[in-house]
PDB file of N, CA and C in Angstrom:
ATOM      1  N   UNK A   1    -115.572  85.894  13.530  1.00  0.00           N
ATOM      2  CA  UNK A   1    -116.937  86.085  13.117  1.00  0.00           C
ATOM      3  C   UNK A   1    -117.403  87.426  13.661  1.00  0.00           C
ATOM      4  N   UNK A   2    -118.213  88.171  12.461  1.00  0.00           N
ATOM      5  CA  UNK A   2    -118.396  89.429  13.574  1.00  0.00           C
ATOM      6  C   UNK A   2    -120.116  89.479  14.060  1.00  0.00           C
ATOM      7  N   UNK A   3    -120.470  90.331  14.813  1.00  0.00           N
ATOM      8  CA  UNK A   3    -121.569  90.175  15.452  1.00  0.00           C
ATOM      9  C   UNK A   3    -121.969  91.864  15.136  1.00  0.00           C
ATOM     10  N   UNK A   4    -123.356  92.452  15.451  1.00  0.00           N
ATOM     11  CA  UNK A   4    -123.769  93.625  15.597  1.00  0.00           C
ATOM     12  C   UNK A   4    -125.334  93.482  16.082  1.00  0.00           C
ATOM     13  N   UNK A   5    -125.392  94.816  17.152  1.00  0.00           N
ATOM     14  CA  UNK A   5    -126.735  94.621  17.201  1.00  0.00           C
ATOM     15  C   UNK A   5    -127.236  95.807  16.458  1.00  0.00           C
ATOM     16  N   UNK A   6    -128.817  95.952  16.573  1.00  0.00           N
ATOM     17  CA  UNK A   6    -129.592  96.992  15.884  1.00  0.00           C
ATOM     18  C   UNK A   6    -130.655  97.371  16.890  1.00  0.00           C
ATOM     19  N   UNK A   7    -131.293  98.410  16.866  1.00  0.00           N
ATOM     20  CA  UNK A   7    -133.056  98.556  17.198  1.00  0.00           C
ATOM     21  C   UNK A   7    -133.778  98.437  16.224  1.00  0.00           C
ATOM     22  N   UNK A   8    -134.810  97.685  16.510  1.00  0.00           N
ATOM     23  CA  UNK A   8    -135.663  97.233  15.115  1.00  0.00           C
ATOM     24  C   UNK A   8    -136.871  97.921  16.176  1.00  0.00           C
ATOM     25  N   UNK A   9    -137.478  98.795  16.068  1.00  0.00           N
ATOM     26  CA  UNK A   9    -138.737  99.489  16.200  1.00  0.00           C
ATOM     27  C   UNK A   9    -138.334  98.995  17.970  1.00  0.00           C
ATOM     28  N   UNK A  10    -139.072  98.453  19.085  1.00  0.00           N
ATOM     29  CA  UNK A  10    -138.670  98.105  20.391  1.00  0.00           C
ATOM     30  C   UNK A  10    -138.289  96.824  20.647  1.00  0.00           C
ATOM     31  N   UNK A  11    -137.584  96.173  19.315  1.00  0.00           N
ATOM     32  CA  UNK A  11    -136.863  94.819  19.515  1.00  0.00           C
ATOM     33  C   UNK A  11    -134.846  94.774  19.416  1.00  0.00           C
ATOM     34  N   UNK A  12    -134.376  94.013  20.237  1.00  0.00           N
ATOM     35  CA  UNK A  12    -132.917  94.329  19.968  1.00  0.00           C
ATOM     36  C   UNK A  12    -132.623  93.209  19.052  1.00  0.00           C
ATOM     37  N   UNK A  13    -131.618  93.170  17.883  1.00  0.00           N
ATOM     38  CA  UNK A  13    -131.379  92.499  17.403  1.00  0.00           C
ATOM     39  C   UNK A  13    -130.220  92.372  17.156  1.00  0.00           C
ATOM     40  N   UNK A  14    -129.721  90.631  17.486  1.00  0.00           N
ATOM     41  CA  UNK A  14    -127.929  90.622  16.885  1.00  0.00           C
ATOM     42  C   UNK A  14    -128.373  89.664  15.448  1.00  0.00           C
ATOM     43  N   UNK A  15    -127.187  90.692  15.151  1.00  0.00           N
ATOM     44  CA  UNK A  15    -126.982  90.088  13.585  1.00  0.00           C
ATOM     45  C   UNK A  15    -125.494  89.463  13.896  1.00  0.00           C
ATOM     46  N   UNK A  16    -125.172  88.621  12.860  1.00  0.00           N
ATOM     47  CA  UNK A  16    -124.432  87.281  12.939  1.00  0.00           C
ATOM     48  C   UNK A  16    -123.673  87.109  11.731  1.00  0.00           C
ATOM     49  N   UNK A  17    -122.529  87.871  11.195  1.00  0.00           N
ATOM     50  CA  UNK A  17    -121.882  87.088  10.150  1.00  0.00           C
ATOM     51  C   UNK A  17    -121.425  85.913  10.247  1.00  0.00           C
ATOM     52  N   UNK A  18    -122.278  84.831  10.013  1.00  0.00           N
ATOM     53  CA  UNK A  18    -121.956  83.334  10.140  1.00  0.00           C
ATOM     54  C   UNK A  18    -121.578  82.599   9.169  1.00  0.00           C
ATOM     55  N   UNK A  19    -121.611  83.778   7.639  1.00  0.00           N
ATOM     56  CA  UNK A  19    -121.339  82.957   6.251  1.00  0.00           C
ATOM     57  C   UNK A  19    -119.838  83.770   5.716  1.00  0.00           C
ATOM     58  N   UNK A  20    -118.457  82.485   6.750  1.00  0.00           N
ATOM     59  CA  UNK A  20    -117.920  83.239   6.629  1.00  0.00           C
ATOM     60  C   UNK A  20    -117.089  81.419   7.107  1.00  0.00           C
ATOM     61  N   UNK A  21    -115.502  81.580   6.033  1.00  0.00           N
ATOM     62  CA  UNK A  21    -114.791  79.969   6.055  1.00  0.00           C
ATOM     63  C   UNK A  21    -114.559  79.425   7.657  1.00  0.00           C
ATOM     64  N   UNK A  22    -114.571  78.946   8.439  1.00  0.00           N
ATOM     65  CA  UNK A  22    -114.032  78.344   9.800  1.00  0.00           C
ATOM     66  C   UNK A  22    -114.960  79.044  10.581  1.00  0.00           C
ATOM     67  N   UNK A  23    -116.119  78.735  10.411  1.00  0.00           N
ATOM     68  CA  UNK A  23    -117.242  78.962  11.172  1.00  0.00           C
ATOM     69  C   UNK A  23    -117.648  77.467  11.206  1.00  0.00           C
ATOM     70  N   UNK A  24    -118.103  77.155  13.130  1.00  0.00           N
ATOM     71  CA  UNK A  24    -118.404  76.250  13.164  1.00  0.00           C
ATOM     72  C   UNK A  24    -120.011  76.382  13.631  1.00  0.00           C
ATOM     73  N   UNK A  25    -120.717  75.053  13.423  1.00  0.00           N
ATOM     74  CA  UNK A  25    -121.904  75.216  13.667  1.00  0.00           C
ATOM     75  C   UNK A  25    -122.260  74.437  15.032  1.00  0.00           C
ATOM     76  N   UNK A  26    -123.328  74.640  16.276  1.00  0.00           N
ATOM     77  CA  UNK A  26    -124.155  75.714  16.405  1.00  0.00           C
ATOM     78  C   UNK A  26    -122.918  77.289  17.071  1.00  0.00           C
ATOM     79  N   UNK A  27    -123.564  78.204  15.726  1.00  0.00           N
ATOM     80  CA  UNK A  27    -122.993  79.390  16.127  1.00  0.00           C
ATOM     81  C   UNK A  27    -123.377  80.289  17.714  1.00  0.00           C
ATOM     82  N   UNK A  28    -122.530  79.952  18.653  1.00  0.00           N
ATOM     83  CA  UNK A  28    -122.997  81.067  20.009  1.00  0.00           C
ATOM     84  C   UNK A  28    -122.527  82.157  19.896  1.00  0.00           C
ATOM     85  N   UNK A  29    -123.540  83.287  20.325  1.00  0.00           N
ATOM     86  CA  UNK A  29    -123.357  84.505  20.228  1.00  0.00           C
ATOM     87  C   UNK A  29    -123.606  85.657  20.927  1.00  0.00           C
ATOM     88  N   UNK A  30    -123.718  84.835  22.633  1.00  0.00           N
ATOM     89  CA  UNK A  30    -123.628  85.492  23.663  1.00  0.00           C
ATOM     90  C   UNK A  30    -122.119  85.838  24.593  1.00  0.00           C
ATOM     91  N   UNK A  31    -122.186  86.554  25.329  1.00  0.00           N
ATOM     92  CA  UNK A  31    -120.931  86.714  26.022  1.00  0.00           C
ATOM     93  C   UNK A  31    -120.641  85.983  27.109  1.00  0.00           C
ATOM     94  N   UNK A  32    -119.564  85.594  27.197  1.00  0.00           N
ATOM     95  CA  UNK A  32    -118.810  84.272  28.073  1.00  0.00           C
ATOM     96  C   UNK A  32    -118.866  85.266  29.547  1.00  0.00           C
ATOM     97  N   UNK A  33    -119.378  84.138  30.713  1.00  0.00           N
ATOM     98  CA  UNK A  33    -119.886  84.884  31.951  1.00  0.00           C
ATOM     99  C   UNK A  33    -118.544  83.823  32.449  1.00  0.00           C
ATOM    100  N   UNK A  34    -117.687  84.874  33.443  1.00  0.00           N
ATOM    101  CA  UNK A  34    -116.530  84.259  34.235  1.00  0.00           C
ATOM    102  C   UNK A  34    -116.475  84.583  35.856  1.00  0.00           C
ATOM    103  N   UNK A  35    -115.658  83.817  36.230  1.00  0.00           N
ATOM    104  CA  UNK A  35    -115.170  84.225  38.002  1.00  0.00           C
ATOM    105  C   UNK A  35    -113.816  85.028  37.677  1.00  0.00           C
ATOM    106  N   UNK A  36    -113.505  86.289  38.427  1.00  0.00           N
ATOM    107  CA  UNK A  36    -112.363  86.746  38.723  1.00  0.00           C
ATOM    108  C   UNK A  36    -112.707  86.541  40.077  1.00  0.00           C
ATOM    109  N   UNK A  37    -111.131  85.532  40.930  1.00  0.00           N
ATOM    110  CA  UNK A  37    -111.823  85.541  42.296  1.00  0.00           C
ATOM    111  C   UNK A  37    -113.157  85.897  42.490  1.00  0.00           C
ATOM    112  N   UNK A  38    -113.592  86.299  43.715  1.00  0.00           N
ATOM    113  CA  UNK A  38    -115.409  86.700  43.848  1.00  0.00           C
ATOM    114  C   UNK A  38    -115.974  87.215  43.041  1.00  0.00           C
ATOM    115  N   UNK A  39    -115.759  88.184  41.938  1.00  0.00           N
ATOM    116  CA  UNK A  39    -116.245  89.210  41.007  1.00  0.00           C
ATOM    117  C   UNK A  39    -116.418  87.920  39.980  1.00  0.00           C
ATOM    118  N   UNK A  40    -117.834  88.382  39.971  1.00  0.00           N
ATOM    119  CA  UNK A  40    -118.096  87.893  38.263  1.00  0.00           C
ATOM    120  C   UNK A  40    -117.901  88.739  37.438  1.00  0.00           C
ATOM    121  N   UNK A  41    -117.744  87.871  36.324  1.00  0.00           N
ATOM    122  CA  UNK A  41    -117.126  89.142  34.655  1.00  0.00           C
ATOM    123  C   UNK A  41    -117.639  88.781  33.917  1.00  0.00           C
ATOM    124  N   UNK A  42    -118.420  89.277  33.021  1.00  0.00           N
ATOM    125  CA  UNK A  42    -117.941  89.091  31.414  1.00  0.00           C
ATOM    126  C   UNK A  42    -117.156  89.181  30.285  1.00  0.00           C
ATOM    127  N   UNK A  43    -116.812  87.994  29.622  1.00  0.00           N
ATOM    128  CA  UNK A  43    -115.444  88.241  29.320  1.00  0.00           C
ATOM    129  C   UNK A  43    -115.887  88.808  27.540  1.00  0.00           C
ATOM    130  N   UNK A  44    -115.165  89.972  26.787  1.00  0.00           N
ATOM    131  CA  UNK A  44    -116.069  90.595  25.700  1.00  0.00           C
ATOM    132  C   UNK A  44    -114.661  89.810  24.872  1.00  0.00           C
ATOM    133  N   UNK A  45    -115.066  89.474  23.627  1.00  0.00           N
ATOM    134  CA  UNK A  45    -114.368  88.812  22.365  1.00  0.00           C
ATOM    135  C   UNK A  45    -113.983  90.156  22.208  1.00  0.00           C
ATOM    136  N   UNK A  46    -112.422  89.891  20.494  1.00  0.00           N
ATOM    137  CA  UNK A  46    -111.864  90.806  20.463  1.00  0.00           C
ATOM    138  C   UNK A  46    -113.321  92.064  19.102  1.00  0.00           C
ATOM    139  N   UNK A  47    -114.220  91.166  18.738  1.00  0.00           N
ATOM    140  CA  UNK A  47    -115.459  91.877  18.354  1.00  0.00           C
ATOM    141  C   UNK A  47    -115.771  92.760  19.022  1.00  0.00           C
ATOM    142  N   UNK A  48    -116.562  92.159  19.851  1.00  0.00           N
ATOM    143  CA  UNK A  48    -117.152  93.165  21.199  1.00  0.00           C
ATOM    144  C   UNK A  48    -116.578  94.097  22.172  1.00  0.00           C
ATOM    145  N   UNK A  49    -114.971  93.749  22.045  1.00  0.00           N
ATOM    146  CA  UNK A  49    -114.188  94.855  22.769  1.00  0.00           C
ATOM    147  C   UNK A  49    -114.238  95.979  21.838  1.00  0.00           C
ATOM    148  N   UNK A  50    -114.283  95.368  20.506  1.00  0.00           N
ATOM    149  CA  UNK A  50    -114.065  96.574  19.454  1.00  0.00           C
ATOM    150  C   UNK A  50    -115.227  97.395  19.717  1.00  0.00           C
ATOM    151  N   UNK A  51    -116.378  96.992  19.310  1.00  0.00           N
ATOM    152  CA  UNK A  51    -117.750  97.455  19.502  1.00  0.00           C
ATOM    153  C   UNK A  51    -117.989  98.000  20.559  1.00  0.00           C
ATOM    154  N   UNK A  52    -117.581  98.011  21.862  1.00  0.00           N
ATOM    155  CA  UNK A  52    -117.728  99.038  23.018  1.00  0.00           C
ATOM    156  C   UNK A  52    -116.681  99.996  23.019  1.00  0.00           C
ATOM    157  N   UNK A  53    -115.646  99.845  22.396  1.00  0.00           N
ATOM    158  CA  UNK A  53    -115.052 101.127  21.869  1.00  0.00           C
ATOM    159  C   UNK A  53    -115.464 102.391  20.659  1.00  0.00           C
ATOM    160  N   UNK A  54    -115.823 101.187  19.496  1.00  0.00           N
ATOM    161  CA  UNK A  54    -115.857 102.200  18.349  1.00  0.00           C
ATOM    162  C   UNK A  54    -117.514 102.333  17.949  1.00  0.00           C
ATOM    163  N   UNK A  55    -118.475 101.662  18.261  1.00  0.00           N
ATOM    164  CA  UNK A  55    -119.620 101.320  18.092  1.00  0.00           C
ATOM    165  C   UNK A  55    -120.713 103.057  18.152  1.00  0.00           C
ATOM    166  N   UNK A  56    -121.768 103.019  17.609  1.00  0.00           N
ATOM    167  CA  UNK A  56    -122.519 104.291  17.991  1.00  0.00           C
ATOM    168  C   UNK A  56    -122.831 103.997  19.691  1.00  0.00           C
ATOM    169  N   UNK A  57    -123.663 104.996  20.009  1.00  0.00           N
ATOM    170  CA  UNK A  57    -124.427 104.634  21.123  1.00  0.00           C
ATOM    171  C   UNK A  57    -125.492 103.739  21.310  1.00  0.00           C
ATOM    172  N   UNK A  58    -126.490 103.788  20.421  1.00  0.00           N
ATOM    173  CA  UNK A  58    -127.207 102.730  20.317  1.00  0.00           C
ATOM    174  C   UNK A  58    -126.456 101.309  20.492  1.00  0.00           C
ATOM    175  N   UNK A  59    -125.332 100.830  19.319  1.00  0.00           N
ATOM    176  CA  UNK A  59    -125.019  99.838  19.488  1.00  0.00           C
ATOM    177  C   UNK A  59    -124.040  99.493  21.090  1.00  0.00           C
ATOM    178  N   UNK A  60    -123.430 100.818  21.555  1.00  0.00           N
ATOM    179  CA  UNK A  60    -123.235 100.353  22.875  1.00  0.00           C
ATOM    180  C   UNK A  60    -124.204 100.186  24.124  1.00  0.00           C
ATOM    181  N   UNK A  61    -124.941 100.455  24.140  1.00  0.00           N
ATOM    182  CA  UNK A  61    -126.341 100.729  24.799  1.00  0.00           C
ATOM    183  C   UNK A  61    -126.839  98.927  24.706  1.00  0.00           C
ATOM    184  N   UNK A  62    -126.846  98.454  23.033  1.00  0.00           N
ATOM    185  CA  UNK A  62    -127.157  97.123  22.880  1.00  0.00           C
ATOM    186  C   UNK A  62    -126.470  95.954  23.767  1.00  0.00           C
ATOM    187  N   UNK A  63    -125.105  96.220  23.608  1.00  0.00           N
ATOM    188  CA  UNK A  63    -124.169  95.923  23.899  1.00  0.00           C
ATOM    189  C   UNK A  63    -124.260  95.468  26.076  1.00  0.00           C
ATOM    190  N   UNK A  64    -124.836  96.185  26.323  1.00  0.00           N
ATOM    191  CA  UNK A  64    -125.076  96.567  27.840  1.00  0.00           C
ATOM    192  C   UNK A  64    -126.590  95.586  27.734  1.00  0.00           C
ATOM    193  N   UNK A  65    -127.056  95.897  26.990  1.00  0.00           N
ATOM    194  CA  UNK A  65    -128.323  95.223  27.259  1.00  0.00           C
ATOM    195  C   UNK A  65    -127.941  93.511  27.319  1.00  0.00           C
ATOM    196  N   UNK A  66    -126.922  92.762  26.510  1.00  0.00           N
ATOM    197  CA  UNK A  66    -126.810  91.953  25.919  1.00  0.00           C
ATOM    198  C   UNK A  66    -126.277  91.309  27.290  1.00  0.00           C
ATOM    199  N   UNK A  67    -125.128  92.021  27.729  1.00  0.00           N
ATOM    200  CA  UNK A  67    -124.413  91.626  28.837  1.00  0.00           C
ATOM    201  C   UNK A  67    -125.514  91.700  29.938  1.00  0.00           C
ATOM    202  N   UNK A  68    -126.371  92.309  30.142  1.00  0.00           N
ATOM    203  CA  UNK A  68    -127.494  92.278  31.236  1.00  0.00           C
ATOM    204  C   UNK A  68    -128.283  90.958  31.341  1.00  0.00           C
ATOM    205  N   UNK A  69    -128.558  90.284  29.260  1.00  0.00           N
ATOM    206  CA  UNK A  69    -128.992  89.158  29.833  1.00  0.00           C
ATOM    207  C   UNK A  69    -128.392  88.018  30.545  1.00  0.00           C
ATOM    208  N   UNK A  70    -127.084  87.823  30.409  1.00  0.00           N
ATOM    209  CA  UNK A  70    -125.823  86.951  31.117  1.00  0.00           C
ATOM    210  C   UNK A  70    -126.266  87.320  32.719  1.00  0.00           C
ATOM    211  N   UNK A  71    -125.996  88.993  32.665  1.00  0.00           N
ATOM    212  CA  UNK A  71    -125.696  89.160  34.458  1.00  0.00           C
ATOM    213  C   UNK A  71    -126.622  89.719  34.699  1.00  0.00           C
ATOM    214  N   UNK A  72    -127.838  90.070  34.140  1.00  0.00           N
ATOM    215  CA  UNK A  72    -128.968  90.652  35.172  1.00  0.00           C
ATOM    216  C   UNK A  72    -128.889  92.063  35.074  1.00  0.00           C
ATOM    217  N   UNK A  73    -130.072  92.525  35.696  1.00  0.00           N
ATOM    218  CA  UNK A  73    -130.369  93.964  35.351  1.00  0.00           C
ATOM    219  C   UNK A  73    -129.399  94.978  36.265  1.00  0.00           C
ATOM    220  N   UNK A  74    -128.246  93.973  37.136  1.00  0.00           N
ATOM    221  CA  UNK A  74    -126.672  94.435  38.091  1.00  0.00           C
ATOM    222  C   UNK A  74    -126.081  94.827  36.920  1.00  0.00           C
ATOM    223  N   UNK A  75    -125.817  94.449  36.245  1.00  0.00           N
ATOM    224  CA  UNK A  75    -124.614  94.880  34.897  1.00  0.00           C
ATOM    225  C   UNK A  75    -125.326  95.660  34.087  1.00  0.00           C
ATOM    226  N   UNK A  76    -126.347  95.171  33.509  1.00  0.00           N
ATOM    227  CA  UNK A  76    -126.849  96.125  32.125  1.00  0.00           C
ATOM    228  C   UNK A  76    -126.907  97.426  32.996  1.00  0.00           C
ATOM    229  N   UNK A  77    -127.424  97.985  33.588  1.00  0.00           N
ATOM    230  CA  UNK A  77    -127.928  99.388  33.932  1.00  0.00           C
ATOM    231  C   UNK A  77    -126.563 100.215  34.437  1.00  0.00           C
ATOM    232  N   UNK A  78    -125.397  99.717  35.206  1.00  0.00           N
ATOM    233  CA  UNK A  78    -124.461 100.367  35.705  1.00  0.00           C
ATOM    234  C   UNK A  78    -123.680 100.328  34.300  1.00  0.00           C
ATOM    235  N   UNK A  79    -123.434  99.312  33.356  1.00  0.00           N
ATOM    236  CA  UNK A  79    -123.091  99.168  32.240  1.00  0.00           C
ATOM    237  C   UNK A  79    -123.208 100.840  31.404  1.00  0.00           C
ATOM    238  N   UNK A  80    -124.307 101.158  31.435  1.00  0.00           N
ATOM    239  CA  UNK A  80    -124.768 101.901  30.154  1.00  0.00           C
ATOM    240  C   UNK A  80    -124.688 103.152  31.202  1.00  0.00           C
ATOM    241  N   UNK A  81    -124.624 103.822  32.371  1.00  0.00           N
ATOM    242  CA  UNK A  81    -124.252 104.719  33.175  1.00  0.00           C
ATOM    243  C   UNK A  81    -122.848 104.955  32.820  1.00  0.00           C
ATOM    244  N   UNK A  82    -122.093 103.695  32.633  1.00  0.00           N
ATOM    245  CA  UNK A  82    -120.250 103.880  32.962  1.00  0.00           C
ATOM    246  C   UNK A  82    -120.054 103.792  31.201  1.00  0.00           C
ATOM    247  N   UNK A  83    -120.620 103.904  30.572  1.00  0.00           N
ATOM    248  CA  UNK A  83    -120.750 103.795  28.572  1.00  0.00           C
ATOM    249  C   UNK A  83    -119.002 104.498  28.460  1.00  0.00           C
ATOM    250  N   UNK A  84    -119.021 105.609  28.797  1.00  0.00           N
ATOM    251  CA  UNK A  84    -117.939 106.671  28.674  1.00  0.00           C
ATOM    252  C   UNK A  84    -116.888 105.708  28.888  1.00  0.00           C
ATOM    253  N   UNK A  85    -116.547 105.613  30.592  1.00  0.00           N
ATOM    254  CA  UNK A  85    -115.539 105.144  30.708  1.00  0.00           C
ATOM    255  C   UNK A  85    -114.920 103.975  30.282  1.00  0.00           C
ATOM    256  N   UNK A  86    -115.899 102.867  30.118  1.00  0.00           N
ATOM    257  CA  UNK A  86    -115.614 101.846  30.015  1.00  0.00           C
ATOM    258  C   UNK A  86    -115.503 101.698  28.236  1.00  0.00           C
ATOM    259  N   UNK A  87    -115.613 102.502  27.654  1.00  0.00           N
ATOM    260  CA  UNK A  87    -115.780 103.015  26.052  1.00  0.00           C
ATOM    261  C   UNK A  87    -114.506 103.236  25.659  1.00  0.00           C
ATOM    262  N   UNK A  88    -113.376 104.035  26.882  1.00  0.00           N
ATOM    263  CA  UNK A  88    -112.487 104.639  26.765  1.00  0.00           C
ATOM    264  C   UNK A  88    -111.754 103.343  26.790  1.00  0.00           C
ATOM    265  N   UNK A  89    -111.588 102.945  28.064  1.00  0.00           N
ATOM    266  CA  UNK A  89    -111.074 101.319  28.404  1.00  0.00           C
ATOM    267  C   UNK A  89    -110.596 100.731  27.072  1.00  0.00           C
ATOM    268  N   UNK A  90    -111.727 100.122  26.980  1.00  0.00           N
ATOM    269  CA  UNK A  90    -112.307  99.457  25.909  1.00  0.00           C
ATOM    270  C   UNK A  90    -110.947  99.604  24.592  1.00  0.00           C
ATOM    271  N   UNK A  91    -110.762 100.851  24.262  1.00  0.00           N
ATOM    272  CA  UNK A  91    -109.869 101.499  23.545  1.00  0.00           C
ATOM    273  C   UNK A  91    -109.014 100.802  23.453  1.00  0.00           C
ATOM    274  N   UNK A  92    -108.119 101.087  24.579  1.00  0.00           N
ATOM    275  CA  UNK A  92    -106.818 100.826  24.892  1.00  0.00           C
ATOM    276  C   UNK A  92    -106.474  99.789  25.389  1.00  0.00           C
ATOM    277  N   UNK A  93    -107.330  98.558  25.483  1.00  0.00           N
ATOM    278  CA  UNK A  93    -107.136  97.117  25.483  1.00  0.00           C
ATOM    279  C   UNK A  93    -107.361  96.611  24.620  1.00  0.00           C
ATOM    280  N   UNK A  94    -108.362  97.249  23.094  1.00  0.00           N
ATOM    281  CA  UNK A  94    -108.038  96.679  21.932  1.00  0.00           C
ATOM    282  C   UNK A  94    -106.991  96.749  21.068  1.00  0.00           C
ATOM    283  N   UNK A  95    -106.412  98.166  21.419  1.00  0.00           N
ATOM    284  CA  UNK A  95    -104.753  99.063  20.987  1.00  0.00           C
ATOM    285  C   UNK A  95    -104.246  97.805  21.271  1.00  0.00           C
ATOM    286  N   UNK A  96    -104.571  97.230  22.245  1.00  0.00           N
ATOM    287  CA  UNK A  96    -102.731  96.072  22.789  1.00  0.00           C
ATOM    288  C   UNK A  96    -103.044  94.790  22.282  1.00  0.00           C
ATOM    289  N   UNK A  97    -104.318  94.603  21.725  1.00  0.00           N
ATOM    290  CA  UNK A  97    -104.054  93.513  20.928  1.00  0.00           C
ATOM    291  C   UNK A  97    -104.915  92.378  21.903  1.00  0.00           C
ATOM    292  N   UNK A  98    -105.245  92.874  23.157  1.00  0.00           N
ATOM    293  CA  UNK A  98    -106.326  91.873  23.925  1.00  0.00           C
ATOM    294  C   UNK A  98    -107.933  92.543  24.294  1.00  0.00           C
ATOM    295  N   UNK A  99    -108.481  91.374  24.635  1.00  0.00           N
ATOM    296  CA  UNK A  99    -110.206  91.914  25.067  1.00  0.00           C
ATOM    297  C   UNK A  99    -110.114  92.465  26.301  1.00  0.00           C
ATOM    298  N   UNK A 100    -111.640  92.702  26.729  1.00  0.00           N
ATOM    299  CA  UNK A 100    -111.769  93.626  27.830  1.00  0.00           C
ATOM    300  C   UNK A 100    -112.613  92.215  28.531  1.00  0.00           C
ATOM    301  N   UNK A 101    -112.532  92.743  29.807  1.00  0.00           N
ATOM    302  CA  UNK A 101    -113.056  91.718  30.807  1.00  0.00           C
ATOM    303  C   UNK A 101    -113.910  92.619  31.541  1.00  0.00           C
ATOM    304  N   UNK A 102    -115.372  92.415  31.830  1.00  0.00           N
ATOM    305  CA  UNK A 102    -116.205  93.370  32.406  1.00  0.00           C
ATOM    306  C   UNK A 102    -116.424  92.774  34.156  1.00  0.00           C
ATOM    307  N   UNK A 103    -115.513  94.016  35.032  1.00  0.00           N
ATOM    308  CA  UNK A 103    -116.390  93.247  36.452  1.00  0.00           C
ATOM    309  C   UNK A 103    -117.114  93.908  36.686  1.00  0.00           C
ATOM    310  N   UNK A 104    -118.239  92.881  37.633  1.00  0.00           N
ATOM    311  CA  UNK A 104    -118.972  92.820  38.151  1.00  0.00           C
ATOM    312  C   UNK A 104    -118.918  93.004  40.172  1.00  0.00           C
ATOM    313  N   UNK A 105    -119.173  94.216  40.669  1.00  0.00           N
ATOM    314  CA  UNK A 105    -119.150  93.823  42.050  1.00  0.00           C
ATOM    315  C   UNK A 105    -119.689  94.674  43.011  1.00  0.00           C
ATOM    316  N   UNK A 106    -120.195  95.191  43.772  1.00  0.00           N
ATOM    317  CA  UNK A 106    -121.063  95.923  44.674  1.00  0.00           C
ATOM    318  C   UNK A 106    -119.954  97.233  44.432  1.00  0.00           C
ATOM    319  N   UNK A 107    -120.828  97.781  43.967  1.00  0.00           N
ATOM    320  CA  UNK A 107    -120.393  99.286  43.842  1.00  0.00           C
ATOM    321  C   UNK A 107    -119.011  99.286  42.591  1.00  0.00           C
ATOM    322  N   UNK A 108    -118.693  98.479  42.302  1.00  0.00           N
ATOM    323  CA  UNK A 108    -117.603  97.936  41.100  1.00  0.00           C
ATOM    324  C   UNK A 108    -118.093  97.941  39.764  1.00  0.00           C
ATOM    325  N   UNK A 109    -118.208  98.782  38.562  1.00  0.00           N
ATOM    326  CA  UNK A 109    -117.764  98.193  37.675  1.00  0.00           C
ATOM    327  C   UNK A 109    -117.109  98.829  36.581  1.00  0.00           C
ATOM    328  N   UNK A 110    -116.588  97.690  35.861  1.00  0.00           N
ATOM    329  CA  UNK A 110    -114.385  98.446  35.317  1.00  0.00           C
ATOM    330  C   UNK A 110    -114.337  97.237  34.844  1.00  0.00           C
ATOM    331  N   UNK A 111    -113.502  97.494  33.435  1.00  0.00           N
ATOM    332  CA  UNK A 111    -112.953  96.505  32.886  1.00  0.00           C
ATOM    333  C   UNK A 111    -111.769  96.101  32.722  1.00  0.00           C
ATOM    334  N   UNK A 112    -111.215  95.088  32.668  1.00  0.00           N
ATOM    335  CA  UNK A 112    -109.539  94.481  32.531  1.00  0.00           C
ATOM    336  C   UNK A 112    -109.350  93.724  31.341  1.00  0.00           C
ATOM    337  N   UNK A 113    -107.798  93.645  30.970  1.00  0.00           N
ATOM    338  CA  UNK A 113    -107.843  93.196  29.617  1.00  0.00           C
ATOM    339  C   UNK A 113    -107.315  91.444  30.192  1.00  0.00           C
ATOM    340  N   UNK A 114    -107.735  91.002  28.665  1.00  0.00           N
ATOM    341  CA  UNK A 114    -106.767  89.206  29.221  1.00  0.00           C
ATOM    342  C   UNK A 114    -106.747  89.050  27.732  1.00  0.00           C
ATOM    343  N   UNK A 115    -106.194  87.625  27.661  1.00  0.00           N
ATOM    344  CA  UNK A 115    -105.945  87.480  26.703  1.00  0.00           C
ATOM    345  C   UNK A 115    -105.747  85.896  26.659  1.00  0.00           C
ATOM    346  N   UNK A 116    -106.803  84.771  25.973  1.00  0.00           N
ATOM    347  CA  UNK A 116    -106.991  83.415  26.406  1.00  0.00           C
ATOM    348  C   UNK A 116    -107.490  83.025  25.166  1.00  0.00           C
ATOM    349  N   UNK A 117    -108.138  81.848  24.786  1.00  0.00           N
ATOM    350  CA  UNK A 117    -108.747  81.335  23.788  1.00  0.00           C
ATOM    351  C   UNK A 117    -110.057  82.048  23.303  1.00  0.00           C
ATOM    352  N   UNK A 118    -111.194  83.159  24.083  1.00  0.00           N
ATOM    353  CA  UNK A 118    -112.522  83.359  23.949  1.00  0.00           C
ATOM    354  C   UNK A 118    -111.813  84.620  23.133  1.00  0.00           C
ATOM    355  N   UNK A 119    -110.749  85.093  23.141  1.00  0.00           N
ATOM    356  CA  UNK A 119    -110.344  86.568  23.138  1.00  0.00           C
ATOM    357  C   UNK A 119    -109.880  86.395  21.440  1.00  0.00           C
ATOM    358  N   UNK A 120    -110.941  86.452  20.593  1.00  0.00           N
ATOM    359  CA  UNK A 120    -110.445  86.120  19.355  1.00  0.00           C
ATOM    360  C   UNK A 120    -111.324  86.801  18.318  1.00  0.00           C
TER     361      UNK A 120
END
């Protein structure tokens, strides 16, 4: 299923291709919040890995905002500072065919790839 956000004048908006065969209903369309040992993560679908790679700025910017509501204004803001790197990341863990995993940790944040059931 794919997802996108937008700016609608000072509102963020995800849009939802939900009319689409093996879609189940109620559709969730936030990002899965995990433990790596102590570090919390967010774990990004193989959508959203795409989208913090190939996405404009705006939509990565969204993207940061989205993950901020999961983890708080700790992730969104260092999120959209590290856009570049973690943009680059992002890349080359969708190249291999898995998602990106966003940590979370005092003075930490960097993403890792995995590859599990959310990663789809």
């Amino acid at each position: 299923m794919s997802t996108h956000f937008a700016l609608k004048g000072n509102k963020l908006v995800q849009y939802v291709d939900h009319r689409q065969p093996g879609v189940a209903y109620p559709v969730v369309a936030d990002p899965k919040f995990a433990w790596m040992g102590v570090l919390p993560t967010v774990k990004l679908n193989r959508g959203e890995t795409y989208n913090m790679r190939y996405s404009a700025m705006p939509g990565k910017l969204a993207l940061c905002v989205s993950l901020g509501g999961v983890a708080g204004v700790a992730l969104a803001i260092p999120c959209a500072a590290s856009l570049a790197v973690l943009s680059a990341k992002a890349g080359t863990i969708y190249a291999s065919g898995k998602c990106m995993q966003v940590l979370i940790g005092p003075g930490i944040l960097g993403g890792v790839e995995y590859k599990d059931s959310y990663c789809k």
